[in-house]
N, C-alpha and C. Protein backbone atom coordinates (compact mmCIF):
# COMPACT_ATOMS: atom_id res chain seq x y z
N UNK A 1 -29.99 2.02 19.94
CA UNK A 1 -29.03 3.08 19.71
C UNK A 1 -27.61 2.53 19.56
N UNK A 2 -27.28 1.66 20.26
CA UNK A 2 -25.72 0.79 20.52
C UNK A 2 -25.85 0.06 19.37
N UNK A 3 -27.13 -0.14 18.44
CA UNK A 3 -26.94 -1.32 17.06
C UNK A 3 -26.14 0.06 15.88
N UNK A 4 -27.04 1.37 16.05
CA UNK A 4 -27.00 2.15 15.88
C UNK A 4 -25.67 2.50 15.47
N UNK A 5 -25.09 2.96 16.04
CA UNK A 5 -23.69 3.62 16.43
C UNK A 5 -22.53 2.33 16.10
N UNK A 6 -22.87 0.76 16.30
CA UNK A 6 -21.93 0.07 16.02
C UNK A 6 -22.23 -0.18 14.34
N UNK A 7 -23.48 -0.11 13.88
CA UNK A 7 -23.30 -0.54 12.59
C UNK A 7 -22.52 1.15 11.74
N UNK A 8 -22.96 2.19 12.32
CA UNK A 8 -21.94 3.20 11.68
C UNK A 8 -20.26 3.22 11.57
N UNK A 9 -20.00 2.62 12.53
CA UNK A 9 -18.83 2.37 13.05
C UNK A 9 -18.21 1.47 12.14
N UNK A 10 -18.99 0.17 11.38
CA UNK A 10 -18.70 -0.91 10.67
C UNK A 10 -18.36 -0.32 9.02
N UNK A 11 -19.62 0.81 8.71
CA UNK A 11 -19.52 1.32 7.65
C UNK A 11 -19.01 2.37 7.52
N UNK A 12 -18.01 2.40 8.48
CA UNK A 12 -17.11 3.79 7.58
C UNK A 12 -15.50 2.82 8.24
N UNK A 13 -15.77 1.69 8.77
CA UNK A 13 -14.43 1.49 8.56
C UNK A 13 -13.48 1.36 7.19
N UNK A 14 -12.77 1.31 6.54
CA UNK A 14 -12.21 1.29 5.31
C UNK A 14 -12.77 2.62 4.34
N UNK A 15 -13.44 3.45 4.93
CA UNK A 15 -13.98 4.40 3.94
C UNK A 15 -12.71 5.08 3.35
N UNK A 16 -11.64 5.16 4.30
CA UNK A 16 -10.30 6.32 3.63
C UNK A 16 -10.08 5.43 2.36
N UNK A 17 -10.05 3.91 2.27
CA UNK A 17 -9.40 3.27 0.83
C UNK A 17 -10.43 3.13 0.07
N UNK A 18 -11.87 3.27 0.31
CA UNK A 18 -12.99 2.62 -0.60
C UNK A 18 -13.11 4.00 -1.40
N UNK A 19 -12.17 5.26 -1.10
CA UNK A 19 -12.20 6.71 -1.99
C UNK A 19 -10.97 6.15 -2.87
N UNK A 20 -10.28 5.31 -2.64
CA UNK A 20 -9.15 5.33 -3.65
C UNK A 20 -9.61 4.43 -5.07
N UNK A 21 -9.58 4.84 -6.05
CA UNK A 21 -10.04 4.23 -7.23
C UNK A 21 -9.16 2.86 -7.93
N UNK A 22 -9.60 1.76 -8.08
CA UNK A 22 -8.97 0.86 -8.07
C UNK A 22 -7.99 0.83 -9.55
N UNK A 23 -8.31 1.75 -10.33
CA UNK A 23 -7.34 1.79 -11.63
C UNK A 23 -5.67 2.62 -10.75
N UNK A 24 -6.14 3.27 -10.25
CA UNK A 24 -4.98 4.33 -9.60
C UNK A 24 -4.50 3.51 -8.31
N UNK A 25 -5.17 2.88 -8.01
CA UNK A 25 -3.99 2.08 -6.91
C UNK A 25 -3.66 0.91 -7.47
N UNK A 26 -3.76 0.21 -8.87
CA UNK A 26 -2.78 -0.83 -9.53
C UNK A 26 -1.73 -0.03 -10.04
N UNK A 27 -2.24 1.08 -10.58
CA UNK A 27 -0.70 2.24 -11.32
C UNK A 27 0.20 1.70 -10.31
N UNK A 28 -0.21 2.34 -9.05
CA UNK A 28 0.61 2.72 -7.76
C UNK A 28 1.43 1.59 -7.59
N UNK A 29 1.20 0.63 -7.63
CA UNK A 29 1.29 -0.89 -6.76
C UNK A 29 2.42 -1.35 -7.93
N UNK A 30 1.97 -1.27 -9.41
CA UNK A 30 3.11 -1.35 -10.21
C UNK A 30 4.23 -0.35 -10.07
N UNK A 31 4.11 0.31 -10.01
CA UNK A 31 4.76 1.48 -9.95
C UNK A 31 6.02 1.54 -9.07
N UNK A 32 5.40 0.99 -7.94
CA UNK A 32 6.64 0.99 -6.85
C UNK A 32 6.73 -0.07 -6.59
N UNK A 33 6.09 -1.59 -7.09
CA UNK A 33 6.59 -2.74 -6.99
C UNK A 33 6.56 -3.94 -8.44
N UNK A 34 6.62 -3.80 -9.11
CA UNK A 34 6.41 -4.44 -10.16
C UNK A 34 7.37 -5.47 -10.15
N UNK A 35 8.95 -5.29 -9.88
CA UNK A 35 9.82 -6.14 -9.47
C UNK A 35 10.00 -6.76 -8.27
N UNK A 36 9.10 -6.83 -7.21
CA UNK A 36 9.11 -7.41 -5.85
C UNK A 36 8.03 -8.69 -5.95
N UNK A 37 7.55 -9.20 -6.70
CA UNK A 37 6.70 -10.01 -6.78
C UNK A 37 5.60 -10.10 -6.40
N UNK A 38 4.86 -11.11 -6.35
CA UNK A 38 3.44 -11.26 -5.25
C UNK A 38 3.60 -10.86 -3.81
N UNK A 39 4.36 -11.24 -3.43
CA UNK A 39 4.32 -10.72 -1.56
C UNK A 39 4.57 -9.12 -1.43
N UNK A 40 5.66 -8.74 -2.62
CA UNK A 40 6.36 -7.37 -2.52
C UNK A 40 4.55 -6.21 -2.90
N UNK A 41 4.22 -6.91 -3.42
CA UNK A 41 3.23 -5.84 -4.73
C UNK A 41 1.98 -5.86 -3.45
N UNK A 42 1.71 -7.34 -3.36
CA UNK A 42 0.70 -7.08 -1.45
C UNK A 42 1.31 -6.16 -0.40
N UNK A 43 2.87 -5.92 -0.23
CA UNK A 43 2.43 -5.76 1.05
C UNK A 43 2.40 -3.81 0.80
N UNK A 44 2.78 -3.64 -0.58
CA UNK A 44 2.83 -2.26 -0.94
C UNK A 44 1.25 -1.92 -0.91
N UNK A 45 0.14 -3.01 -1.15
CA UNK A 45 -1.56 -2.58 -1.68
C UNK A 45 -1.79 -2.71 0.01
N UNK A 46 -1.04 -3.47 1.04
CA UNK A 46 -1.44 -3.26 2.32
C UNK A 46 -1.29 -1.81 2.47
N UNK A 47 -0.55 -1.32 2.29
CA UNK A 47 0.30 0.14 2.84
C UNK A 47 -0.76 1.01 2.02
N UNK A 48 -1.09 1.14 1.31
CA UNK A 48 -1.61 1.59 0.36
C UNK A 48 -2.87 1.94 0.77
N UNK A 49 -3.64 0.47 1.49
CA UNK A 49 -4.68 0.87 2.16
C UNK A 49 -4.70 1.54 3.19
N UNK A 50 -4.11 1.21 4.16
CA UNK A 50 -3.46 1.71 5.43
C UNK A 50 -3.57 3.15 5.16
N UNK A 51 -2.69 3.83 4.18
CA UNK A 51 -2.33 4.87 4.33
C UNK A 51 -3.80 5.88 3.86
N UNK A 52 -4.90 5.17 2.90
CA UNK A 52 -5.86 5.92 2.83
C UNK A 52 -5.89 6.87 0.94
N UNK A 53 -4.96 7.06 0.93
CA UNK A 53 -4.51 8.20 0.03
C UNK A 53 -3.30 7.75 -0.86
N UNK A 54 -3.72 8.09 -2.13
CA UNK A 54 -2.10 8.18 -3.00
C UNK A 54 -1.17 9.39 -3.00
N UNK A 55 -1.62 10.44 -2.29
CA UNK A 55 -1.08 11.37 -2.41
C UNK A 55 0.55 11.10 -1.81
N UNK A 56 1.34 11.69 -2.43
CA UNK A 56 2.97 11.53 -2.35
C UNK A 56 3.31 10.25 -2.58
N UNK A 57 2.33 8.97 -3.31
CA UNK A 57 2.68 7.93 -3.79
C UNK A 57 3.78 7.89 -5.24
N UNK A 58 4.85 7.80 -5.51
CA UNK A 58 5.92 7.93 -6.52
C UNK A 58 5.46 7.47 -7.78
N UNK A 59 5.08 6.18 -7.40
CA UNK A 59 4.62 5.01 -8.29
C UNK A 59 3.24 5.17 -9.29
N UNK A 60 2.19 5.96 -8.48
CA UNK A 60 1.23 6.32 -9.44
C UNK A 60 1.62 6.97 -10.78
N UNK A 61 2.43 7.57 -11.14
CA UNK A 61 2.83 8.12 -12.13
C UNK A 61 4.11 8.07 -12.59
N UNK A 62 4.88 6.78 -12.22
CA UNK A 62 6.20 6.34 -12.84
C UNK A 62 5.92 6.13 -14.43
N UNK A 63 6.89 6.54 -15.50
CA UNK A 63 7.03 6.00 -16.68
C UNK A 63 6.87 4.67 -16.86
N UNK A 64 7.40 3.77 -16.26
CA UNK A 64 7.50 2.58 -16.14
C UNK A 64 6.64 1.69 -16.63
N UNK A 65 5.35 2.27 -15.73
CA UNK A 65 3.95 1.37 -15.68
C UNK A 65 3.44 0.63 -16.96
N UNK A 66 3.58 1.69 -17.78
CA UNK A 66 2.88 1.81 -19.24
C UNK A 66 3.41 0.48 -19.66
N UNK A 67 4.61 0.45 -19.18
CA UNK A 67 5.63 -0.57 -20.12
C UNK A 67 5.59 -2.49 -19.43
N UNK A 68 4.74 -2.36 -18.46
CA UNK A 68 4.87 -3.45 -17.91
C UNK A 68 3.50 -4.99 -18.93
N UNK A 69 3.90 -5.92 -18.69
CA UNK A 69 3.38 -6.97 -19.56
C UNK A 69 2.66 -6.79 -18.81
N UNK A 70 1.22 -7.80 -19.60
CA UNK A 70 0.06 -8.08 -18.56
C UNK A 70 -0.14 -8.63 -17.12
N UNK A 71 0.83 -9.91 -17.53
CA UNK A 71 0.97 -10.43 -16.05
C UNK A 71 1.15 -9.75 -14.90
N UNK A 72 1.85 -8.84 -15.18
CA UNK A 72 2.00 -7.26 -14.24
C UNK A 72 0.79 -7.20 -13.21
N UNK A 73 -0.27 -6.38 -14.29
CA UNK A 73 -1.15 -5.47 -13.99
C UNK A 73 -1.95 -6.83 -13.38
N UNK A 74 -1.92 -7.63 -14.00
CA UNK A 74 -2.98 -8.91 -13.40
C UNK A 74 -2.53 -9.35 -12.14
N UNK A 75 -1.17 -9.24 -11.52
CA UNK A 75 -0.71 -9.63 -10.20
C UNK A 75 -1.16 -7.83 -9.30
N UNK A 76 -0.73 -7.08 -9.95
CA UNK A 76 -1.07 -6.13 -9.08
C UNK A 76 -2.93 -5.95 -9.14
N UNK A 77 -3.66 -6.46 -9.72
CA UNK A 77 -4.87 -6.37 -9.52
C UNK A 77 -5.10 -7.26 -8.49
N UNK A 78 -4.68 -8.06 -8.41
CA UNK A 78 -5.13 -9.67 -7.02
C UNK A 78 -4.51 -8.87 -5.98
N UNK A 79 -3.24 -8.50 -5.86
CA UNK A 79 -2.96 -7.83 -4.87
C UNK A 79 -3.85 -6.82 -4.05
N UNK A 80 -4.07 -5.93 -4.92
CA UNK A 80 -5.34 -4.96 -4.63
C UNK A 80 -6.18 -5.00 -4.00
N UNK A 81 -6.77 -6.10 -4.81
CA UNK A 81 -8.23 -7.08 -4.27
C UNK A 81 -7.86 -7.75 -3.19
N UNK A 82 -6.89 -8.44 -3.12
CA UNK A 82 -6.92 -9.38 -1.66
C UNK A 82 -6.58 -8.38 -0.56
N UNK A 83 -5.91 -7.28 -0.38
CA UNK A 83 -5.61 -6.41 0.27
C UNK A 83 -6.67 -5.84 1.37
N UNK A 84 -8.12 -6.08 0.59
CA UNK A 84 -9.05 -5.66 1.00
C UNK A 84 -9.70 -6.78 2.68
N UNK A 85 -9.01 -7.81 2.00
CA UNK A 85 -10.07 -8.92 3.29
C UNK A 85 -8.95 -9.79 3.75
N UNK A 86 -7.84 -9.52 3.36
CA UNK A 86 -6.39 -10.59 3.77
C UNK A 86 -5.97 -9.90 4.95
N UNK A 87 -4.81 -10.12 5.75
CA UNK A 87 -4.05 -9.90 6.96
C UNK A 87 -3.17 -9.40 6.36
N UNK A 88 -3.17 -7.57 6.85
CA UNK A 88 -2.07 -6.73 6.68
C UNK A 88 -0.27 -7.02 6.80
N UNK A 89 -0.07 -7.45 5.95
CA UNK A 89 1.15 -8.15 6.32
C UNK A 89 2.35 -7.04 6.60
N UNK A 90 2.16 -5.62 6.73
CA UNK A 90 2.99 -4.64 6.48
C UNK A 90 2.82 -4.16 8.44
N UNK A 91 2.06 -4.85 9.40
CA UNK A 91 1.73 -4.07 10.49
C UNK A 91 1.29 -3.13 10.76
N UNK A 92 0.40 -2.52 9.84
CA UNK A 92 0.01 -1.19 10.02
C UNK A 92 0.68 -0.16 9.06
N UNK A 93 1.94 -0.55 8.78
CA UNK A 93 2.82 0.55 7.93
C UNK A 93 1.77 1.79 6.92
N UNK A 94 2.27 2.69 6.91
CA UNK A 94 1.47 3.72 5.85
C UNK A 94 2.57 3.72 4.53
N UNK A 95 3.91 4.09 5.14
CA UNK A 95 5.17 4.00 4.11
C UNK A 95 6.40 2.93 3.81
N UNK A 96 6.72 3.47 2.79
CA UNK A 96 7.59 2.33 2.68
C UNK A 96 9.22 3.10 1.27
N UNK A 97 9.71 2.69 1.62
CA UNK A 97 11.13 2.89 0.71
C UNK A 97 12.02 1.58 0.83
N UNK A 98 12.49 1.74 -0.64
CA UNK A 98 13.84 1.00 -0.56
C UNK A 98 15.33 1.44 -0.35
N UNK A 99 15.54 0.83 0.66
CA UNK A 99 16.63 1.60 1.57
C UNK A 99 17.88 1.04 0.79
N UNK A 100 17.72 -0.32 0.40
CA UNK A 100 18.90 -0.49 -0.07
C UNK A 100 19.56 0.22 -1.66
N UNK A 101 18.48 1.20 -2.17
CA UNK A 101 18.30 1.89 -3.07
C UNK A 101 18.62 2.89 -2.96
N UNK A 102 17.96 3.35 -1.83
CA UNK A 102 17.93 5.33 -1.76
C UNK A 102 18.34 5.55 0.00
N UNK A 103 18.81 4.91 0.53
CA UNK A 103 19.09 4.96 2.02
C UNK A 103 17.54 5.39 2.84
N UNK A 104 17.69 5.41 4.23
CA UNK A 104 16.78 6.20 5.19
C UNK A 104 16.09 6.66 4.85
N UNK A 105 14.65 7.14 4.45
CA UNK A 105 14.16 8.65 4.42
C UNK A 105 14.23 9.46 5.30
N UNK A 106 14.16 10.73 4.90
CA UNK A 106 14.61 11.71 5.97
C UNK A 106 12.89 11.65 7.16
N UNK A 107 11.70 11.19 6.24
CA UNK A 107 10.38 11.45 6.66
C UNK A 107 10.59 9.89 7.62
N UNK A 108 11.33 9.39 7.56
CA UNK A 108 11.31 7.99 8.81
C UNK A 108 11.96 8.35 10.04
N UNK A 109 12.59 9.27 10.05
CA UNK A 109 13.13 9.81 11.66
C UNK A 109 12.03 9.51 12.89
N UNK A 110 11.03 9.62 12.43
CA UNK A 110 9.97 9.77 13.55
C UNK A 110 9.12 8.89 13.27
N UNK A 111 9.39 7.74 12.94
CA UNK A 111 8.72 7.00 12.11
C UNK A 111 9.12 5.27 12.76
N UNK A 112 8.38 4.21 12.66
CA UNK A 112 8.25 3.45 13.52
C UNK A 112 8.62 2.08 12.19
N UNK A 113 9.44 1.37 12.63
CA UNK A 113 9.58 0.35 10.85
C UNK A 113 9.39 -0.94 11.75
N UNK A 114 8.39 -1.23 10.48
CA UNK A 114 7.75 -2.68 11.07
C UNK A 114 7.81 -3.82 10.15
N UNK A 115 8.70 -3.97 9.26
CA UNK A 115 9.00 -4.86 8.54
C UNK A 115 9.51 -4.74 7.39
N UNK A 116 10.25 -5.70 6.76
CA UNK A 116 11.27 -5.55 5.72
C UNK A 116 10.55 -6.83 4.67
N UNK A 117 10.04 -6.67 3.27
CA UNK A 117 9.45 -7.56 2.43
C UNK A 117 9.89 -7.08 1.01
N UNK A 118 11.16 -7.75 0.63
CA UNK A 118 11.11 -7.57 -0.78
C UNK A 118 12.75 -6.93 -0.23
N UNK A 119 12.38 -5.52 -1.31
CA UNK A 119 13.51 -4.47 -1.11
C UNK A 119 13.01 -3.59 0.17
N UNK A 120 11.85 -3.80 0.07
CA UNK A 120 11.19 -2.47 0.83
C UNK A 120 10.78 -2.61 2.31
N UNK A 121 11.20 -1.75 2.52
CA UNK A 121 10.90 -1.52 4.84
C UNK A 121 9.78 -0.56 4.39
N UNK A 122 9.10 -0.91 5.64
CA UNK A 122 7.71 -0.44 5.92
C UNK A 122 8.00 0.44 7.42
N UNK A 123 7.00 1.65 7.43
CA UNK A 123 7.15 2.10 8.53
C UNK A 123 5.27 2.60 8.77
N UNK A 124 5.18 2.84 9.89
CA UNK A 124 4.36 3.65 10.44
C UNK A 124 4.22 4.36 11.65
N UNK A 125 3.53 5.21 11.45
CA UNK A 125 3.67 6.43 12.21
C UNK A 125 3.74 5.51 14.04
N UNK A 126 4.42 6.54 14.70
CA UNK A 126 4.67 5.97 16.22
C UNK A 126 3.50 6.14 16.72
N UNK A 127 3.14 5.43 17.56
CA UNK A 127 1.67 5.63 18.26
C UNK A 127 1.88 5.72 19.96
């Protein structure tokens, strides 16, 4: 029963990101990092996973995307992919903004920031 219950336990870990479709979380990943490089574009596909959901993601549907060269989409695809079995480099974060862009979010008041990579601070929820 304990093999039971731990192998369920194994297979639904990651289930919130294994619903996210991997064309729609490179949009995303370009979207809100295309100019942060390899570390910037990981630690956004960390968050990304973390968070489960694209919903209120900006980046999935920026104009932008369309316009980016291949190399782009090919760094935000490794990102993606490694995201899956690499070390969360974001701490857990779900969100993230660039502050030196758009200041504070008002949704970080209550909100816990666990690292700064690129332009972008990462936060997650207080526990």
């Amino acid at each position: 029963m304990v093999r039971v219950i731990a192998l369920a336990l194994f297979l639904t870990q990651g289930s919130a990101y294994a619903a996210i479709p991997t064309d729609q979380a490179v949009r995303a990943i370009i979207g809100e990092a295309a100019n942060q490089g390899r570390s910037g574009m990981y630690a956004v596909a960390c968050a990304i996973r973390n968070r489960g959901t694209l919903n209120g993601v900006y980046g999935l549907r920026a104009r932008h995307v369309d316009r980016q060269p291949g190399w782009v989409w090919d760094r935000a695809r490794a990102a993606w992919r490694d995201s899956a079995y690499k070390a969360d480099v974001t701490k857990g974060a779900t969100h993230w903004e660039n502050e030196k862009a758009f200041g504070k979010p008002y949704w970080a008041k209550h909100m816990h920031r666990t690292v700064t990579i690129g332009d972008h601070t990462f936060y997650r929820e207080v526990r």
